[in-house]
C-alpha atoms as a PDB file:
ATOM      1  CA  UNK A   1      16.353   1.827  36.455  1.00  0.00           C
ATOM      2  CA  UNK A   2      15.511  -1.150  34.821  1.00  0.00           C
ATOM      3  CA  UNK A   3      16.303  -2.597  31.478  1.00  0.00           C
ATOM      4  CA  UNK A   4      12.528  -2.298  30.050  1.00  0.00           C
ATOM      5  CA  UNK A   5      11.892   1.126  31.819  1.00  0.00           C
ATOM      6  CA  UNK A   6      14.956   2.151  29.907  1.00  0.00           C
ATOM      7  CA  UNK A   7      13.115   0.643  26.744  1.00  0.00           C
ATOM      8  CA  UNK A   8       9.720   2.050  27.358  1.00  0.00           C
ATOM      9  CA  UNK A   9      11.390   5.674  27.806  1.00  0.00           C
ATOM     10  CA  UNK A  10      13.264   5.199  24.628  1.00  0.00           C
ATOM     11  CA  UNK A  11      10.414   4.482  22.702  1.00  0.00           C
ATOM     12  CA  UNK A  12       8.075   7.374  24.178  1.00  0.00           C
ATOM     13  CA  UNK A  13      10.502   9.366  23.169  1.00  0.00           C
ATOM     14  CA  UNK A  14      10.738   8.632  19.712  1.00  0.00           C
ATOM     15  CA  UNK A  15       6.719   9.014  19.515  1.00  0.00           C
ATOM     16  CA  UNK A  16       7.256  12.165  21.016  1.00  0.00           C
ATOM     17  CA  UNK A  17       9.945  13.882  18.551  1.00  0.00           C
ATOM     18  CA  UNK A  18       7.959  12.508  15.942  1.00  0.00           C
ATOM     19  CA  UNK A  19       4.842  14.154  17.233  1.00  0.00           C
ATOM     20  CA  UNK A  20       6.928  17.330  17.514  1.00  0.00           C
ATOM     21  CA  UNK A  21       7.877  16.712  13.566  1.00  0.00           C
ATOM     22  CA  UNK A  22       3.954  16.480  12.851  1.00  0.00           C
ATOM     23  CA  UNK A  23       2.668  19.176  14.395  1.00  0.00           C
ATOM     24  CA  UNK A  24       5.963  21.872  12.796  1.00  0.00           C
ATOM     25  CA  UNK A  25       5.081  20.036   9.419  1.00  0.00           C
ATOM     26  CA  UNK A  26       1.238  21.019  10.080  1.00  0.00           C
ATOM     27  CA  UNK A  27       2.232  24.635  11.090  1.00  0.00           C
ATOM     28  CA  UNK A  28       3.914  25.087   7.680  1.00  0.00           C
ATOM     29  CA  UNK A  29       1.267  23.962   5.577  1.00  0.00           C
ATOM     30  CA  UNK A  30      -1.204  26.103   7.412  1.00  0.00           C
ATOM     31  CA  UNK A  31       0.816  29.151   7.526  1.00  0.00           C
ATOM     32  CA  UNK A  32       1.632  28.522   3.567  1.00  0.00           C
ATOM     33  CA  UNK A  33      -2.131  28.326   2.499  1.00  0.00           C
ATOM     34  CA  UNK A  34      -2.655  31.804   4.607  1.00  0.00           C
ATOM     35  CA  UNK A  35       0.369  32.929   2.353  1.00  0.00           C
ATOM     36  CA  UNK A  36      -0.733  31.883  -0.870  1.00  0.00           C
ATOM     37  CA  UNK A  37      -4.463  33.533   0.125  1.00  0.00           C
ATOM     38  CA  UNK A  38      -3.172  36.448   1.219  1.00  0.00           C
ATOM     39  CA  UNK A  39       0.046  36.821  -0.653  1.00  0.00           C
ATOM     40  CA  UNK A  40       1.782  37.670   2.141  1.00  0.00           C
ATOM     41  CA  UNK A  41       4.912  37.505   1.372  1.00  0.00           C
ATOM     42  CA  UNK A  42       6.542  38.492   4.762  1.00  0.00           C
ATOM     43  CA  UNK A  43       4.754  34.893   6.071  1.00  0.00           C
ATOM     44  CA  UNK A  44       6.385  33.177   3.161  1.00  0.00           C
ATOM     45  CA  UNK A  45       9.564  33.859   4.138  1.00  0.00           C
ATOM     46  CA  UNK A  46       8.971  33.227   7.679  1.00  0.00           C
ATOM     47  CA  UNK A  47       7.963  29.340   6.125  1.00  0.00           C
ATOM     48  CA  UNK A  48      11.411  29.403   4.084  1.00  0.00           C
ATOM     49  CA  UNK A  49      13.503  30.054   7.343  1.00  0.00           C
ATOM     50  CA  UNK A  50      11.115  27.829   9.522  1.00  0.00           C
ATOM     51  CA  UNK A  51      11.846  24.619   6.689  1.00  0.00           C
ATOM     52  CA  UNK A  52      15.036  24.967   7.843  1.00  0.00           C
ATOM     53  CA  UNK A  53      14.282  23.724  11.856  1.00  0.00           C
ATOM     54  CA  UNK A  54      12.508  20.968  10.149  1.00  0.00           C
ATOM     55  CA  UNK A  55      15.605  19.616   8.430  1.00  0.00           C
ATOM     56  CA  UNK A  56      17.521  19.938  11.460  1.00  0.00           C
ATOM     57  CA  UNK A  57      14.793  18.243  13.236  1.00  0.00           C
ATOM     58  CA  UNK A  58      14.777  15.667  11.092  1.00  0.00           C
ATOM     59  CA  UNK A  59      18.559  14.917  10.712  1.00  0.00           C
ATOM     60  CA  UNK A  60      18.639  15.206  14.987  1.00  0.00           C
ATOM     61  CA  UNK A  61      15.427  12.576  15.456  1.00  0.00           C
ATOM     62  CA  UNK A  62      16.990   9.748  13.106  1.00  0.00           C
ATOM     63  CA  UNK A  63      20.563  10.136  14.534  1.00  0.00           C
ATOM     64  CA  UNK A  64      18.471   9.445  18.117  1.00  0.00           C
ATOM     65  CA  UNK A  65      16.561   6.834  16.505  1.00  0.00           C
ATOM     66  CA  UNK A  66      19.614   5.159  15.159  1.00  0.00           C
ATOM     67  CA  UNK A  67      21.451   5.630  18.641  1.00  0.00           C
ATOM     68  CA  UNK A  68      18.503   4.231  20.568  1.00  0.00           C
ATOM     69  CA  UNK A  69      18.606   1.378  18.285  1.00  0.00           C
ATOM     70  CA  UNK A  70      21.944   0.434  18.263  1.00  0.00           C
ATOM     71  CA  UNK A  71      22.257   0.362  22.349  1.00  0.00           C
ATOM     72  CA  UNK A  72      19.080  -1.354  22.959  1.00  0.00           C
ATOM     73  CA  UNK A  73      17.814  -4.776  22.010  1.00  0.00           C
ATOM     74  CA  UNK A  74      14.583  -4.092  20.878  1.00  0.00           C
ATOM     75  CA  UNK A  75      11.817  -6.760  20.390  1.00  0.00           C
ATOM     76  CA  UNK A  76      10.397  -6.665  16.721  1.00  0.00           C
ATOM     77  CA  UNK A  77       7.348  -4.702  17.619  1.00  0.00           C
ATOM     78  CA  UNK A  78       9.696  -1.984  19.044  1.00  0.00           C
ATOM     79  CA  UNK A  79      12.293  -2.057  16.135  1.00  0.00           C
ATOM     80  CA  UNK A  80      10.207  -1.760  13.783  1.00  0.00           C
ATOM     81  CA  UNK A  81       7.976   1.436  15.550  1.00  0.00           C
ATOM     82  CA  UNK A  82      11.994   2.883  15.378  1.00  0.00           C
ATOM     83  CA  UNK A  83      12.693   1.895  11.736  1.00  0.00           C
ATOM     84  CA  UNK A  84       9.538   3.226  10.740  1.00  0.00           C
ATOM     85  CA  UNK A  85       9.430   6.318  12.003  1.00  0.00           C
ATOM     86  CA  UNK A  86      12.572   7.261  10.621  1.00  0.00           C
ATOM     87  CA  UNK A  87      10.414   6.565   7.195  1.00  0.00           C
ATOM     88  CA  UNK A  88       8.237   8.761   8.599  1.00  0.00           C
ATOM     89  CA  UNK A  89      10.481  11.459   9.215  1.00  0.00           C
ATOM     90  CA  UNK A  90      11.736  11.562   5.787  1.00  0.00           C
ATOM     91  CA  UNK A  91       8.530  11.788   4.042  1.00  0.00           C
ATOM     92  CA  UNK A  92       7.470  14.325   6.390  1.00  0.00           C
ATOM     93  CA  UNK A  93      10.808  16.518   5.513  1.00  0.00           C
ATOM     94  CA  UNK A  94      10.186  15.993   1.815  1.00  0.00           C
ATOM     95  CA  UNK A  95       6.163  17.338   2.511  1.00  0.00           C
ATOM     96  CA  UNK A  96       7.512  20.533   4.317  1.00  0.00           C
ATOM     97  CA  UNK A  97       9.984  20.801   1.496  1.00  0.00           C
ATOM     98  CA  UNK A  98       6.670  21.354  -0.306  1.00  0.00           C
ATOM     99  CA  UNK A  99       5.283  24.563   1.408  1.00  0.00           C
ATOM    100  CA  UNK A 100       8.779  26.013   0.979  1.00  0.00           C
ATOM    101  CA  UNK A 101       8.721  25.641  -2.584  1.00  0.00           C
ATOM    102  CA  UNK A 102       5.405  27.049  -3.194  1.00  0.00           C
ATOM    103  CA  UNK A 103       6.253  30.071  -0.548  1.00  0.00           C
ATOM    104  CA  UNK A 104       9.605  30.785  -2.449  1.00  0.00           C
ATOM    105  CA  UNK A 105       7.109  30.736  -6.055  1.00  0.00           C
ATOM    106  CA  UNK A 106       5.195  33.824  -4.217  1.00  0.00           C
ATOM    107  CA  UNK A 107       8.311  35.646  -2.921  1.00  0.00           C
ATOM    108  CA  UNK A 108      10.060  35.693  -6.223  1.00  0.00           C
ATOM    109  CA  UNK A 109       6.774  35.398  -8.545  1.00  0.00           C
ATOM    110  CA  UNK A 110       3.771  37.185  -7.269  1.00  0.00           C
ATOM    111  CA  UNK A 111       0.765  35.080  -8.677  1.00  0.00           C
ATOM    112  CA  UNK A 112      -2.223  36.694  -9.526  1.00  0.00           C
ATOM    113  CA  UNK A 113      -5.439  35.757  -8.403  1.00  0.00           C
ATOM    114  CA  UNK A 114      -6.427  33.153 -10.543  1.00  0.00           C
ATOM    115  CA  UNK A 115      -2.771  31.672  -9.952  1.00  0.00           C
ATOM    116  CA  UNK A 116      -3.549  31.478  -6.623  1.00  0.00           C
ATOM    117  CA  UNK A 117      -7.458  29.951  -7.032  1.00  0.00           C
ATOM    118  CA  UNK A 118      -5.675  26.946  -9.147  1.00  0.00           C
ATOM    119  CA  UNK A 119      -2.807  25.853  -6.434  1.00  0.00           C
ATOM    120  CA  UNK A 120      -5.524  26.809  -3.551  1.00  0.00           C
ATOM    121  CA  UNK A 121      -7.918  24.450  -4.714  1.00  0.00           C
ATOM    122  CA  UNK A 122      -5.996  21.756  -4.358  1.00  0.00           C
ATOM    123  CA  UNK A 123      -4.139  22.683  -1.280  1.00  0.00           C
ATOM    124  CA  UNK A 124      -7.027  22.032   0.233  1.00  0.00           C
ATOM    125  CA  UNK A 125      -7.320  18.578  -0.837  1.00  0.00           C
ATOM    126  CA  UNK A 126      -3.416  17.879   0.437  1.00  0.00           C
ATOM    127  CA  UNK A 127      -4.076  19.517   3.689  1.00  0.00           C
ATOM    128  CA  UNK A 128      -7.096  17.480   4.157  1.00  0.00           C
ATOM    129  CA  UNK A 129      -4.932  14.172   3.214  1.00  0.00           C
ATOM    130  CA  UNK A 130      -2.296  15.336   5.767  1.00  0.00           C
ATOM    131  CA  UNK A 131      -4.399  15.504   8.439  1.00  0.00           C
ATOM    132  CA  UNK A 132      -6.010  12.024   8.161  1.00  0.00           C
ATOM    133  CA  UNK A 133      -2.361  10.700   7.730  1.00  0.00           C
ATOM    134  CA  UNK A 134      -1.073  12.573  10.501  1.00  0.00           C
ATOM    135  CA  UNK A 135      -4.125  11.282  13.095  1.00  0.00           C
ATOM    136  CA  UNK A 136      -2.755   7.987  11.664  1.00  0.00           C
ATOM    137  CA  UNK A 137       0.822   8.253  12.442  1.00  0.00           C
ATOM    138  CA  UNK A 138      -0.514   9.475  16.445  1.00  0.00           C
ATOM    139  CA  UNK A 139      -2.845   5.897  16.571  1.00  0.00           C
ATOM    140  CA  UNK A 140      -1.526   3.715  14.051  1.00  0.00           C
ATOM    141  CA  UNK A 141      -2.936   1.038  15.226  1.00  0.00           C
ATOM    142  CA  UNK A 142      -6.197   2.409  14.191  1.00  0.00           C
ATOM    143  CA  UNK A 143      -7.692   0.698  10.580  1.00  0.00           C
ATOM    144  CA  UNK A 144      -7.725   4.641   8.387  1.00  0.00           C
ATOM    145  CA  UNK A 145      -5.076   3.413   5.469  1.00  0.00           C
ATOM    146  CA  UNK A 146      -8.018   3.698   3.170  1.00  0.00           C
ATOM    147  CA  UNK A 147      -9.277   7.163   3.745  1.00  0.00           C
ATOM    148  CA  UNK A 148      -5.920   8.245   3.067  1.00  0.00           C
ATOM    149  CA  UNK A 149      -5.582   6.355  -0.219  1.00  0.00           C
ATOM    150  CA  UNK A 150      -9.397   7.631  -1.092  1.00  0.00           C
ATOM    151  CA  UNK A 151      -7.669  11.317  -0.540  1.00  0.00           C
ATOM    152  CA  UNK A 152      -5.002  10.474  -2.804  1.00  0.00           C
ATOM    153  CA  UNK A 153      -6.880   9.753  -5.439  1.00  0.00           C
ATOM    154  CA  UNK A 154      -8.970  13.157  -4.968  1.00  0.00           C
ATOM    155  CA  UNK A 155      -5.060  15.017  -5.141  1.00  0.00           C
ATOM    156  CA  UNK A 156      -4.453  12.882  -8.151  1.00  0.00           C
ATOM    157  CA  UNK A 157      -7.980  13.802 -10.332  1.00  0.00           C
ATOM    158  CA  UNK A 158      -7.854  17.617  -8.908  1.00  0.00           C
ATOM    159  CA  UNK A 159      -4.252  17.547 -11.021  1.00  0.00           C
ATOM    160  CA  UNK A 160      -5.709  15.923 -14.043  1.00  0.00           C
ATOM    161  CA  UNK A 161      -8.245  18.343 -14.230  1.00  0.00           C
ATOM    162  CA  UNK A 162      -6.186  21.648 -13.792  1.00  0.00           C
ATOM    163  CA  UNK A 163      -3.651  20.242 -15.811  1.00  0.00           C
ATOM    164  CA  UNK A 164      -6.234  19.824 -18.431  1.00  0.00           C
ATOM    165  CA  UNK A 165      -7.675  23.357 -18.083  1.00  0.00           C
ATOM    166  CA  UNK A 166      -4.410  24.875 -17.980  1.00  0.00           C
ATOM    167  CA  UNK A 167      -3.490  23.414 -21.043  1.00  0.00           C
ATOM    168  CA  UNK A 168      -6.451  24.682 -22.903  1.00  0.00           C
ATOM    169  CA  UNK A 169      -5.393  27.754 -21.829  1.00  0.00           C
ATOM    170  CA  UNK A 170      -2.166  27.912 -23.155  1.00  0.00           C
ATOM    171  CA  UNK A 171      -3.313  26.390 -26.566  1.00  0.00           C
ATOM    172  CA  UNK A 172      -5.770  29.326 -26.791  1.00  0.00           C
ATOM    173  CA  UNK A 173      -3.225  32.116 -25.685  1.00  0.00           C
ATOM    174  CA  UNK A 174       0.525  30.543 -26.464  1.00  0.00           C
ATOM    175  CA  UNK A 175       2.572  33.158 -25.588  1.00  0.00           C
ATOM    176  CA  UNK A 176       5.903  32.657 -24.489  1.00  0.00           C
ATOM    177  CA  UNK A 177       5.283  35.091 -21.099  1.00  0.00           C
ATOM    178  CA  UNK A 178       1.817  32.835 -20.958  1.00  0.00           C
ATOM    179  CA  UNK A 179       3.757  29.470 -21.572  1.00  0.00           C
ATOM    180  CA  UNK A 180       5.993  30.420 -18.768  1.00  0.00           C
ATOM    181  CA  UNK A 181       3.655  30.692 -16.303  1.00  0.00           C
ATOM    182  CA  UNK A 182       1.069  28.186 -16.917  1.00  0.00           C
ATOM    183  CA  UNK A 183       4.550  26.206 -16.580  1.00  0.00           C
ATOM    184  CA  UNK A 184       5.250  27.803 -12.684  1.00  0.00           C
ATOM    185  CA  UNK A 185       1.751  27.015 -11.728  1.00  0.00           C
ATOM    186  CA  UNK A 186       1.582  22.870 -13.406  1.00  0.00           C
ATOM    187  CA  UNK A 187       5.341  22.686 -11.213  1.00  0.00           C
ATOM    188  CA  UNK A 188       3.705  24.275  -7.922  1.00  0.00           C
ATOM    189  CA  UNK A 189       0.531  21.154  -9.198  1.00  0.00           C
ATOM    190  CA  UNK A 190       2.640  18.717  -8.743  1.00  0.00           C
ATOM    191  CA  UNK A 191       4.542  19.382  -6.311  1.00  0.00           C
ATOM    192  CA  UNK A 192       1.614  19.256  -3.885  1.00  0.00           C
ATOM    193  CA  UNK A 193       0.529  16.032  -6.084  1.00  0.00           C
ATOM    194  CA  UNK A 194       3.705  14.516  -5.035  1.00  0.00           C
ATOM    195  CA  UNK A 195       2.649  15.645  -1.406  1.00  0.00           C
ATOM    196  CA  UNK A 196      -0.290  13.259  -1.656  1.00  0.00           C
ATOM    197  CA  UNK A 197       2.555  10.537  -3.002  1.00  0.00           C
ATOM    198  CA  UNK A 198       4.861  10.968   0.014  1.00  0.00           C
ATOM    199  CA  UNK A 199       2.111  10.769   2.474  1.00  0.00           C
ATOM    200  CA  UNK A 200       1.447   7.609   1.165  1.00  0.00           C
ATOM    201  CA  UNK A 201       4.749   6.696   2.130  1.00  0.00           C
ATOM    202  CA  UNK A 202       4.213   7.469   5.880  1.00  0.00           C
ATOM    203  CA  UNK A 203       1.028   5.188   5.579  1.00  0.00           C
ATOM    204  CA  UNK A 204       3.468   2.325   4.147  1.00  0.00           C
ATOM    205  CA  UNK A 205       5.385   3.172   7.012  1.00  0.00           C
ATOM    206  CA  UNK A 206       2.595   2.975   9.078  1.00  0.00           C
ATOM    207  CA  UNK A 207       1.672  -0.710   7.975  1.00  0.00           C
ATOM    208  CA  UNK A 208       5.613  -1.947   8.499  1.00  0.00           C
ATOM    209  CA  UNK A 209       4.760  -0.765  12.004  1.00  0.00           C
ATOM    210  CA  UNK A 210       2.038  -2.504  12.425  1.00  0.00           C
ATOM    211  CA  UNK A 211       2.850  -5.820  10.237  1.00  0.00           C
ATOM    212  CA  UNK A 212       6.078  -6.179   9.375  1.00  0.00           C
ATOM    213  CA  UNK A 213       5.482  -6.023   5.277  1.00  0.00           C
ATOM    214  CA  UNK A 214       6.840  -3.231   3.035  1.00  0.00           C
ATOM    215  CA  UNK A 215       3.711  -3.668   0.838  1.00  0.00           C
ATOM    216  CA  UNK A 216       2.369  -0.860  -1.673  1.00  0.00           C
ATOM    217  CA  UNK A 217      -0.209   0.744   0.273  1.00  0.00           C
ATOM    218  CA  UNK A 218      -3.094   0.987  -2.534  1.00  0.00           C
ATOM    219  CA  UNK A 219      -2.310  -2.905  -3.508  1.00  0.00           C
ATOM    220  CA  UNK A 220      -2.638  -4.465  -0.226  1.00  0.00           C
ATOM    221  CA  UNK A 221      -6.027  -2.326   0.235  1.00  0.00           C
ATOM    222  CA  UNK A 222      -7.187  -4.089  -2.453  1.00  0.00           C
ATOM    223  CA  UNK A 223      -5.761  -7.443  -1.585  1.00  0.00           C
ATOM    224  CA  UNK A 224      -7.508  -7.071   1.719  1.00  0.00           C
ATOM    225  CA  UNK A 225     -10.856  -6.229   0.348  1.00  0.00           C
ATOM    226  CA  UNK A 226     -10.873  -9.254  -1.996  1.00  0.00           C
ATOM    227  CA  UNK A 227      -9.969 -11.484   1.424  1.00  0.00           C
ATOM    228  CA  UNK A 228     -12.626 -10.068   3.561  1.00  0.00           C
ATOM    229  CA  UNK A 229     -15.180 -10.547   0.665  1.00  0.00           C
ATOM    230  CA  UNK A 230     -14.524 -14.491   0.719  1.00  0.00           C
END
């Protein structure tokens, strides 16, 4: 076999694991949003033990990344489609971490309905982020950076605004008990606000891929714009 057919197999299989990362990260955020709907707690803990094959998964696809790095001399192109993804992998891992965390707030809390109607509502916006991020990551080479920053700042004024409300509610009813658990809910908030943070990441990633620059993501958007314009 021959030096670059070593190469090329090397590389499709680093697209591949990563693909196989994307689509278990996908599972758990759809299998956590028919948790939280349902309060099924049974599927939350299947989400809890599943987290756990995504860590492994992670940990196995950058020691292979590394390996296949080390023993082949990439061109730049192809080192940096390895270095990347291993960015990738990490803020993927730190997204599923995400659907664990609001799976083991159902197990141990039980929400009530309008618990769930506050994190639901902006599940949706994360999972919608996710997707566009994760069709990115499969054809990076494809010009979407901007629909996923457009998403992110959906996540980011869908927090504002339940964070607002829920502090209006706690001002009107301060309670310790109510304190508490306004508290539970604003954590679960940001967690998934974070989500739209980390995914951001992966579309940083996605540009060192592509360019070579470790630029932030929403700044060289707008640097862009202001070129294309002259």
């Amino acid at each position: 076999m021959s030096f670059n057919k070593i190469l090329d197999n090397d590389i499709k299989q680093i697209k591949k694991e990563l693909n196989s990362m994307i689509e278990k990260t996908k599972d758990q955020f759809k299998l956590t949003f028919e948790s939280l709907i349902t309060k099924d707690v049974e599927k939350c803990k299947l989400v809890i033990e599943k987290d756990k094959e995504i860590n492994k998964l992670q940990n196995d696809f950058i020691k292979q990344a590394q390996w296949k790095i080390a023993k082949q001399h990439m061109v730049a192109s192809d080192l940096r489609l390895a270095i990347g993804s291993i960015m990738i992998a990490r803020d993927l891992e730190r997204t599923a971490d995400v659907a664990k965390h609001i799976c083991q707030y159902i197990v141990k809390y039980k929400p009530e309905t309008i618990d769930v109607e506050y994190i639901s509502s902006i599940f949706d916006t994360v999972t919608k982020m996710f997707n566009e991020v994760a069709t990115h990551i499969e054809n990076p080479y494809e010009d979407r950076a901007i629909k996923a920053v457009q998403e992110q700042l959906n996540i980011a004024k869908a927090f504002d605004e339940l964070y607002n409300k829920l502090v209006e509610n706690v001002s009107k009813n301060n309670k310790p008990e109510s304190i508490v658990k306004t508290f539970r809910i604003v954590r679960r908030l940001r967690d998934l606000e974070h989500v739209g943070e980390y995914l951001l990441g992966i579309e940083e990633s996605i540009r060192f891929i592509k360019t070579g620059k470790v630029d932030e993501i929403q700044k060289a958007i707008v640097e862009e714009v202001k070129v294309s314009k002259k």
